[in-house]
N, C-alpha and C. Protein backbone atom coordinates (compact mmCIF):
# COMPACT_ATOMS: atom_id res chain seq x y z
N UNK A 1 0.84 -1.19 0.00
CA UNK A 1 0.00 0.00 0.00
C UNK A 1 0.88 1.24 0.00
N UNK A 2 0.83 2.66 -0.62
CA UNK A 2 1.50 3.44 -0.65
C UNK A 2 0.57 4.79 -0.09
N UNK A 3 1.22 5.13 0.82
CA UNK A 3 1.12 6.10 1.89
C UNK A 3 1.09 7.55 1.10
N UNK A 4 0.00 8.14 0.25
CA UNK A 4 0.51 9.60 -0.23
C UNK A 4 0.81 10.68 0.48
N UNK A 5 1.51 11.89 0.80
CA UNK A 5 1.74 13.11 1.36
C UNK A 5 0.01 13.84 0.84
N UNK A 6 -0.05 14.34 2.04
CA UNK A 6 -0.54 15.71 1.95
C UNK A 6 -0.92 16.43 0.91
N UNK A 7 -0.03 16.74 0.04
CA UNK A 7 -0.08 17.54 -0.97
C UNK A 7 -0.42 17.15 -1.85
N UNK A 8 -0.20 15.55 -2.23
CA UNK A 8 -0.82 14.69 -3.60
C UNK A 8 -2.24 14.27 -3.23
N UNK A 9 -2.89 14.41 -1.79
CA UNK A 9 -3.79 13.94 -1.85
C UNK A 9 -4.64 15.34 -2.25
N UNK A 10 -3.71 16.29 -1.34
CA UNK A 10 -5.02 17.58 -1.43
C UNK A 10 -5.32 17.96 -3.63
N UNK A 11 -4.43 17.44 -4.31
CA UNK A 11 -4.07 17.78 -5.49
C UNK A 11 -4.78 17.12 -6.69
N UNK A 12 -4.94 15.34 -5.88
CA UNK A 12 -5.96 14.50 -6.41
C UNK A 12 -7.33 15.37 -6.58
N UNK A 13 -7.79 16.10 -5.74
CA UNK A 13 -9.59 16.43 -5.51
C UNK A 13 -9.50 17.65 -6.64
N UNK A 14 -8.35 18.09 -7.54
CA UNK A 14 -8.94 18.92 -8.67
C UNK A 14 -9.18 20.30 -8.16
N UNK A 15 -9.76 21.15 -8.78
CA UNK A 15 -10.09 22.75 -8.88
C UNK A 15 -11.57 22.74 -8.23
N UNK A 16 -11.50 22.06 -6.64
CA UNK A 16 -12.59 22.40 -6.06
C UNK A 16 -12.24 23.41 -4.87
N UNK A 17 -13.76 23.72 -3.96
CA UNK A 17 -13.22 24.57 -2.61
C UNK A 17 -13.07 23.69 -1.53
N UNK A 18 -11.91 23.80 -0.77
CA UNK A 18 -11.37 22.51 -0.18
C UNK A 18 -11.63 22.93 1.20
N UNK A 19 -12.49 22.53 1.80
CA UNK A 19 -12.46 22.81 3.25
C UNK A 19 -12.00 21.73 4.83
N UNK A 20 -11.20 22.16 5.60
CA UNK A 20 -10.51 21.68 6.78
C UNK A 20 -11.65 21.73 7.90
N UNK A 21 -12.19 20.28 8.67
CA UNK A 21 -13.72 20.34 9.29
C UNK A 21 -13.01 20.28 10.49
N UNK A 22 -13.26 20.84 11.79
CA UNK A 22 -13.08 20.74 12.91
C UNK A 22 -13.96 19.79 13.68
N UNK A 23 -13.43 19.34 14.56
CA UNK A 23 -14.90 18.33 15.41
C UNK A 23 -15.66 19.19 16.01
N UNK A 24 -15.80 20.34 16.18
CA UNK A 24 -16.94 21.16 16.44
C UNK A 24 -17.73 21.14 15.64
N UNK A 25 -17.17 21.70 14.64
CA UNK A 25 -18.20 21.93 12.93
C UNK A 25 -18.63 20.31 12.40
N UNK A 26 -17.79 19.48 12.41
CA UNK A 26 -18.76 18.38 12.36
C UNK A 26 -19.45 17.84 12.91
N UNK A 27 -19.21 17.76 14.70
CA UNK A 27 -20.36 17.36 15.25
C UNK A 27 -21.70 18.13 15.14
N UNK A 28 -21.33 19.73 14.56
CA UNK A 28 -22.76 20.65 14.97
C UNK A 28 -23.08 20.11 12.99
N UNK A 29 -22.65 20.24 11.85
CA UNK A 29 -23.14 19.18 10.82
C UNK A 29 -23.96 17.95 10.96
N UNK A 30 -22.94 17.38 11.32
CA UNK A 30 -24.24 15.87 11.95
C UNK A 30 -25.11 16.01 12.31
N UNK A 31 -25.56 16.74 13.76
CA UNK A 31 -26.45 17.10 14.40
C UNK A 31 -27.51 17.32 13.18
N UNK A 32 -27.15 18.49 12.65
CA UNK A 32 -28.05 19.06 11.72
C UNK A 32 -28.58 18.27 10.48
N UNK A 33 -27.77 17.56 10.46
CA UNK A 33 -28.33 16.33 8.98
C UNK A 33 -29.21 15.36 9.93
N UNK A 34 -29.04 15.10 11.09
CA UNK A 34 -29.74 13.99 11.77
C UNK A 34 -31.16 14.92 11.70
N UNK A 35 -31.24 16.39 11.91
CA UNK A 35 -32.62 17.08 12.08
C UNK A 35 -33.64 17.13 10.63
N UNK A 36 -32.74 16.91 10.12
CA UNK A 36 -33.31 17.75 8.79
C UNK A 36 -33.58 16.39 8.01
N UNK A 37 -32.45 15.43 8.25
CA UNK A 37 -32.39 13.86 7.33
C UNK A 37 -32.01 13.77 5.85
N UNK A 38 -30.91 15.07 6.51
CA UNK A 38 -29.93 14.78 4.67
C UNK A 38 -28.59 14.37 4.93
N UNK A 39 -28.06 13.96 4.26
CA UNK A 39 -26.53 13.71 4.53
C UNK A 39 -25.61 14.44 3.85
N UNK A 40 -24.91 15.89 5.07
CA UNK A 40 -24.73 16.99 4.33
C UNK A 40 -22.93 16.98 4.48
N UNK A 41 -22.37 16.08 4.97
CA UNK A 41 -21.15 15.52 4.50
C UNK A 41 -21.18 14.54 3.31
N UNK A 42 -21.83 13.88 3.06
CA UNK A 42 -21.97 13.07 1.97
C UNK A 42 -22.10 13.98 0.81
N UNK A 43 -23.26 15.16 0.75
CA UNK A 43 -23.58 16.31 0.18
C UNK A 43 -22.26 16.81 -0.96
N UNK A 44 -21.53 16.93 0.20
CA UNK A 44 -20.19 17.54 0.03
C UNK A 44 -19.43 16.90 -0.44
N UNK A 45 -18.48 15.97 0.46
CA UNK A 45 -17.96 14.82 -0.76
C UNK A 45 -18.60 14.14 -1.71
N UNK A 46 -19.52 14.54 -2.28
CA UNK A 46 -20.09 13.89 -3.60
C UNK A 46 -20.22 15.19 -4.65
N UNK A 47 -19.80 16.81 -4.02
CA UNK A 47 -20.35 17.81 -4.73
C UNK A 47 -19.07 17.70 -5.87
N UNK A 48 -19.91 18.54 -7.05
CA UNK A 48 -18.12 18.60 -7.86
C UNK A 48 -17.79 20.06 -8.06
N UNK A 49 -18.09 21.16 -6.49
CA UNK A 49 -17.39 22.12 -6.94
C UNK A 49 -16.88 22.28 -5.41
N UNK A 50 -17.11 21.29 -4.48
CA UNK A 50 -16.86 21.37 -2.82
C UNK A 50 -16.16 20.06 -2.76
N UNK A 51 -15.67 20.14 -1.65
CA UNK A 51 -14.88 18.71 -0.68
C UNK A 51 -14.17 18.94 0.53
N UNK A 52 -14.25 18.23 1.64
CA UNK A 52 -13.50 18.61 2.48
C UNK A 52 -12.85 17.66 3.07
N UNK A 53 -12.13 18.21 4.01
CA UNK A 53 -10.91 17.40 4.80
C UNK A 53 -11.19 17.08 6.51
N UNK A 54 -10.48 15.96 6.81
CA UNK A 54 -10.47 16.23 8.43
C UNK A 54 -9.07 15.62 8.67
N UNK A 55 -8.71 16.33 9.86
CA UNK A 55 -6.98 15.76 10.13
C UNK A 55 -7.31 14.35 10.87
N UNK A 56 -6.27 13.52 10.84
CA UNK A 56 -6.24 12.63 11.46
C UNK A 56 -6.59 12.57 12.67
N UNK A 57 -5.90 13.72 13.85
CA UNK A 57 -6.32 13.69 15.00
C UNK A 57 -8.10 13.87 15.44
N UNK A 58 -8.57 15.04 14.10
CA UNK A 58 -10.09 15.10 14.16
C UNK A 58 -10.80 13.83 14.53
N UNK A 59 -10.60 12.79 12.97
CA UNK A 59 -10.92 11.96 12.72
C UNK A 59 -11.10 10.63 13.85
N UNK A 60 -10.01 10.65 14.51
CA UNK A 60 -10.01 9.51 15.19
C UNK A 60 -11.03 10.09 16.73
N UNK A 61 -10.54 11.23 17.26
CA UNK A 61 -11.78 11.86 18.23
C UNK A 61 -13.19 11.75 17.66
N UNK A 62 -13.47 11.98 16.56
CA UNK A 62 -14.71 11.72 16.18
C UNK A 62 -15.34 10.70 16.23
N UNK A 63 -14.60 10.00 15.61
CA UNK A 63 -14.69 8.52 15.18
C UNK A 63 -15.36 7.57 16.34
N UNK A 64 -14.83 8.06 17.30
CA UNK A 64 -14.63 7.12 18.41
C UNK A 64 -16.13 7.42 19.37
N UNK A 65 -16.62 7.91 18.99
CA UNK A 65 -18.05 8.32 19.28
C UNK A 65 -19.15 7.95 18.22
N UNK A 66 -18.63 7.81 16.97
CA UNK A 66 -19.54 7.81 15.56
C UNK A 66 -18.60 6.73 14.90
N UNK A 67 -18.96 5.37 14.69
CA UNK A 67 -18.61 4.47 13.71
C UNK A 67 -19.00 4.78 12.26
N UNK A 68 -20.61 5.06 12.27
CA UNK A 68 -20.67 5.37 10.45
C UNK A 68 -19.94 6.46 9.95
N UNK A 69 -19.63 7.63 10.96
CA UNK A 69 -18.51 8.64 10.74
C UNK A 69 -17.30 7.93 10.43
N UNK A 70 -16.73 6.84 10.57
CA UNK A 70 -15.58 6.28 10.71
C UNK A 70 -15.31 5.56 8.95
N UNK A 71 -16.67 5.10 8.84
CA UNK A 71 -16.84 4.11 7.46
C UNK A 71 -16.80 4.90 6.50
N UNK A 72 -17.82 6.23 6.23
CA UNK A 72 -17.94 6.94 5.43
C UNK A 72 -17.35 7.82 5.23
N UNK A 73 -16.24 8.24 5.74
CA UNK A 73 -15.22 9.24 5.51
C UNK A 73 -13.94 8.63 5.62
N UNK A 74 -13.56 7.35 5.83
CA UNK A 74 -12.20 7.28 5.92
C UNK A 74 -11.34 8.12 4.53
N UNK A 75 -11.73 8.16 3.65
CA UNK A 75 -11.07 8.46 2.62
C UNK A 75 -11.04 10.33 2.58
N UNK A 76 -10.98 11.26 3.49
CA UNK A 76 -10.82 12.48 3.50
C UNK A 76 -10.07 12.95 4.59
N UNK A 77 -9.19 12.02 4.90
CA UNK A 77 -8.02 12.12 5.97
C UNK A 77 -6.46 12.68 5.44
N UNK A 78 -6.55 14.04 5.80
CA UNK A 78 -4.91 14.63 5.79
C UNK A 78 -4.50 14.29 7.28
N UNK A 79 -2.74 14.21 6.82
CA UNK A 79 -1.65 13.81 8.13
C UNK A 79 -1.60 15.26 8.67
N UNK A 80 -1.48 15.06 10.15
CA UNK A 80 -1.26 16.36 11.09
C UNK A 80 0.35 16.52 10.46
N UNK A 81 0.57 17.87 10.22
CA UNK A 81 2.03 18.14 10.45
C UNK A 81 2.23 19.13 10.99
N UNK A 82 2.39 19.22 12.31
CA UNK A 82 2.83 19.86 12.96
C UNK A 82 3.28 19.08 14.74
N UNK A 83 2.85 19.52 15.92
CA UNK A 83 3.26 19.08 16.96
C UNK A 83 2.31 17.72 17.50
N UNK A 84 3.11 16.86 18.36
CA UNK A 84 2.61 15.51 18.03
C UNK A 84 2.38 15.21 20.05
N UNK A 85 3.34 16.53 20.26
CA UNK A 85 2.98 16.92 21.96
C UNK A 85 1.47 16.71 22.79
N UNK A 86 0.89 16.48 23.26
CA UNK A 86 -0.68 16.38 23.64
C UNK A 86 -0.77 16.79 25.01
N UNK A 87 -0.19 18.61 24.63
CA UNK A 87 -0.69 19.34 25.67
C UNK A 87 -1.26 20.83 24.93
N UNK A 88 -1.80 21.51 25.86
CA UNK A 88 -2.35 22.59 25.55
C UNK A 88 -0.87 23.87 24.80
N UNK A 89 -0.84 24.58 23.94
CA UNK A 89 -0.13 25.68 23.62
C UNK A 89 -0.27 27.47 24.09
N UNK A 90 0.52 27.69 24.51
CA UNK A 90 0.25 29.01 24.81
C UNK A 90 1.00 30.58 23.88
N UNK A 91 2.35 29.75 23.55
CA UNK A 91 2.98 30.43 22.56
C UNK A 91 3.42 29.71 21.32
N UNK A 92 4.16 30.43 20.58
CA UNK A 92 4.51 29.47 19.18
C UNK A 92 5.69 30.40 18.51
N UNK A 93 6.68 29.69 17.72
CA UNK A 93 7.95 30.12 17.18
C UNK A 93 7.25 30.79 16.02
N UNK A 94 7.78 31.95 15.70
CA UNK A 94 7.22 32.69 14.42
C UNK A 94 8.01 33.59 13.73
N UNK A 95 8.66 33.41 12.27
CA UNK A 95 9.44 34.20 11.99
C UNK A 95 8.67 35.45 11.36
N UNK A 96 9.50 36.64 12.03
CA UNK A 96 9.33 38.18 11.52
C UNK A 96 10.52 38.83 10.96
N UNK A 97 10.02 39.46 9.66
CA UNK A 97 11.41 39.49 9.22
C UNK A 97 13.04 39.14 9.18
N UNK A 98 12.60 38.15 9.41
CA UNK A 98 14.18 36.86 9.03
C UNK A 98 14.12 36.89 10.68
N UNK A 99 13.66 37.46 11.62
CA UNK A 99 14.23 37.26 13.08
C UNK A 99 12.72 36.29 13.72
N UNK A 100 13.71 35.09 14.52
CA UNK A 100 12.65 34.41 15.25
C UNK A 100 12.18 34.86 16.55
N UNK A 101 10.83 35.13 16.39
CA UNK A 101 10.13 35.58 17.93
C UNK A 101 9.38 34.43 18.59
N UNK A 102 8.91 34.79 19.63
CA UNK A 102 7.86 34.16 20.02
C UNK A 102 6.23 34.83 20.62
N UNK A 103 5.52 34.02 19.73
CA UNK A 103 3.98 34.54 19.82
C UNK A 103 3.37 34.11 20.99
N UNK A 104 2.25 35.09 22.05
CA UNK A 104 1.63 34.12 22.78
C UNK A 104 0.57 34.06 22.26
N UNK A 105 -0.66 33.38 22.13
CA UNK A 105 -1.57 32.92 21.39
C UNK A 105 -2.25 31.92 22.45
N UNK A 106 -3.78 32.00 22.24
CA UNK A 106 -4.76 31.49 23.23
C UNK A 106 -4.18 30.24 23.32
N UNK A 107 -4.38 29.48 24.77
CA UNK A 107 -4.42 27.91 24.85
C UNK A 107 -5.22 27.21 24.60
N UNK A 108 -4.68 26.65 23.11
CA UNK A 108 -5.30 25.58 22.03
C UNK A 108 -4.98 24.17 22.69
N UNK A 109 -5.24 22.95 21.70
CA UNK A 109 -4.58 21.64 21.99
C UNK A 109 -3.80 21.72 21.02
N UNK A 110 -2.84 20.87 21.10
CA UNK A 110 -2.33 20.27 19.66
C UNK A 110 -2.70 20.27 18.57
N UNK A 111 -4.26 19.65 18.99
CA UNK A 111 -5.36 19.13 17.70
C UNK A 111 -5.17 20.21 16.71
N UNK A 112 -5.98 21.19 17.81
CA UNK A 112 -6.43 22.37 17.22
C UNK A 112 -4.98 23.63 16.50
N UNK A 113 -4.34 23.03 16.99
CA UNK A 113 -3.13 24.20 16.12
C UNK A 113 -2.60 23.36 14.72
N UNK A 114 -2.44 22.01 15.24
CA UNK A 114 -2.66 21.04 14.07
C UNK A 114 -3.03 21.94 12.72
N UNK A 115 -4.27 21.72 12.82
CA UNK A 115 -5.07 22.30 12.29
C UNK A 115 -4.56 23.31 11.54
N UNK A 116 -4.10 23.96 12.42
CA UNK A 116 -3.77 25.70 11.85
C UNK A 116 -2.79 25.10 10.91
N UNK A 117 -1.78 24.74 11.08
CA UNK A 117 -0.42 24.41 10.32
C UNK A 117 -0.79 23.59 8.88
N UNK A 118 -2.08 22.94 8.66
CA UNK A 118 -2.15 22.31 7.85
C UNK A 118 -2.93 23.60 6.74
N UNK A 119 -3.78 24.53 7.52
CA UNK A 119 -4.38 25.44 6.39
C UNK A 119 -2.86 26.54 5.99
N UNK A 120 -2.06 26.53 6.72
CA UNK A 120 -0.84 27.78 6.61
C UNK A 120 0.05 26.71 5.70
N UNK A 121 -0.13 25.35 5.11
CA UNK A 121 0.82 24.48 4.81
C UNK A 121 0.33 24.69 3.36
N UNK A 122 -1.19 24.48 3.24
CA UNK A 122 -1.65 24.21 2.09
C UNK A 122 -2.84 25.24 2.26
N UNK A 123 -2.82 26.39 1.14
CA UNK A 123 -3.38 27.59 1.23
C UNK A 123 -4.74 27.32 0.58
N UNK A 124 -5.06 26.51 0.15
CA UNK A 124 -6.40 25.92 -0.65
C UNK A 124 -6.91 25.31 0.82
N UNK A 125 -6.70 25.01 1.33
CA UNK A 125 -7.25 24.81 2.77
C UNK A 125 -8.52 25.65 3.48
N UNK A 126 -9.45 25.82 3.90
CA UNK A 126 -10.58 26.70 4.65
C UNK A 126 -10.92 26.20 5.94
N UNK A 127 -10.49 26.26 6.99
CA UNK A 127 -10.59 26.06 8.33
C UNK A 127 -11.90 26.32 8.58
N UNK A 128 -12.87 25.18 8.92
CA UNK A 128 -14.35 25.41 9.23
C UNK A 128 -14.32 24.61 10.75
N UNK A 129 -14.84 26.08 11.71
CA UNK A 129 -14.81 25.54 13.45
C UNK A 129 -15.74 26.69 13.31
N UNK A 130 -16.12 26.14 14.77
CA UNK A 130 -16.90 27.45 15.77
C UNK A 130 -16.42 27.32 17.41
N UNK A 131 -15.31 26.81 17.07
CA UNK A 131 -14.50 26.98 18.55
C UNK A 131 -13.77 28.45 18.38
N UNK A 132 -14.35 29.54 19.50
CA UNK A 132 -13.88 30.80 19.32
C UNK A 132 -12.29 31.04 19.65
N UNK A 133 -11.83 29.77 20.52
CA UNK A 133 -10.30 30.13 20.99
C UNK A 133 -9.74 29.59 19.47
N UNK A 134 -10.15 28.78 18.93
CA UNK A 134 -9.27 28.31 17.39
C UNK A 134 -9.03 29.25 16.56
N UNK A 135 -10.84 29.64 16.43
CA UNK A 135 -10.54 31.48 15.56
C UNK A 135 -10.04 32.31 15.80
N UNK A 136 -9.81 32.81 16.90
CA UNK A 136 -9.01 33.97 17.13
C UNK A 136 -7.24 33.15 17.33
N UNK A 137 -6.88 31.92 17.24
CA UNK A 137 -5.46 31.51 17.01
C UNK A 137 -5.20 31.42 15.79
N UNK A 138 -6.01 31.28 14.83
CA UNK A 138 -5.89 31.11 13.51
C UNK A 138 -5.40 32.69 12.97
């Protein structure tokens, strides 16, 4: 089996709008397809001008609460690249004009800065949360 990067997978899905799902935004999705009785992730990965992503770390937190979440999306999994630490962040290394500082920035998890590093990695990326400490770290 061959393991693709990141970048060949995000590259496979073509000239669509590529969006990055947080487990906030998907659990409050679900919710809402369970109300309504559409399947509005399915919606999406089946659209041909939308598609989205969930990081691994999402995925498996999700997962682990939702099996048909587990079946029906395995195939929209990007690798975290960034910190693999599983504690909260308060600052972060950031270069400013060629000089390295350091940022303080709300206390995220891992998950969630994850996250960040994968939309700052790959700019076709759209970070979809309604966790307010993510948005204002983003």
């Amino acid at each position: 089996m061959t393991v693709r990067g990141n970048s060949a997978v995000i590259e496979s899905i073509g000239n669509k709008k590529l969006f990055l799902l947080d487990a906030s935004a998907i659990i409050l999705i679900e919710e809402l397809s369970r109300m309504v009785g559409i399947d509005t992730l399915g919606k999406i990965q089946d659209s041909s001008t939308h598609y989205f992503f969930i990081s691994n770390e999402v995925y498996c937190e999700v997962s682990r609460n939702c099996a048909d979440f587990f079946d029906a999306h395995s195939n929209c999994i990007l690798n975290a690249e960034g910190s693999t630490a599983h504690r909260k962040l308060s600052t972060i290394p950031i270069e400013i004009e060629g000089e390295m500082r350091v940022m303080t920035i709300n206390n995220i998890s891992h998950e969630d800065w994850n996250q960040i590093w994968l939309c700052r990695n790959h700019m076709q990326l759209t970070l979809v949360t309604n966790d307010k400490k993510l948005i204002k770290s983003a």
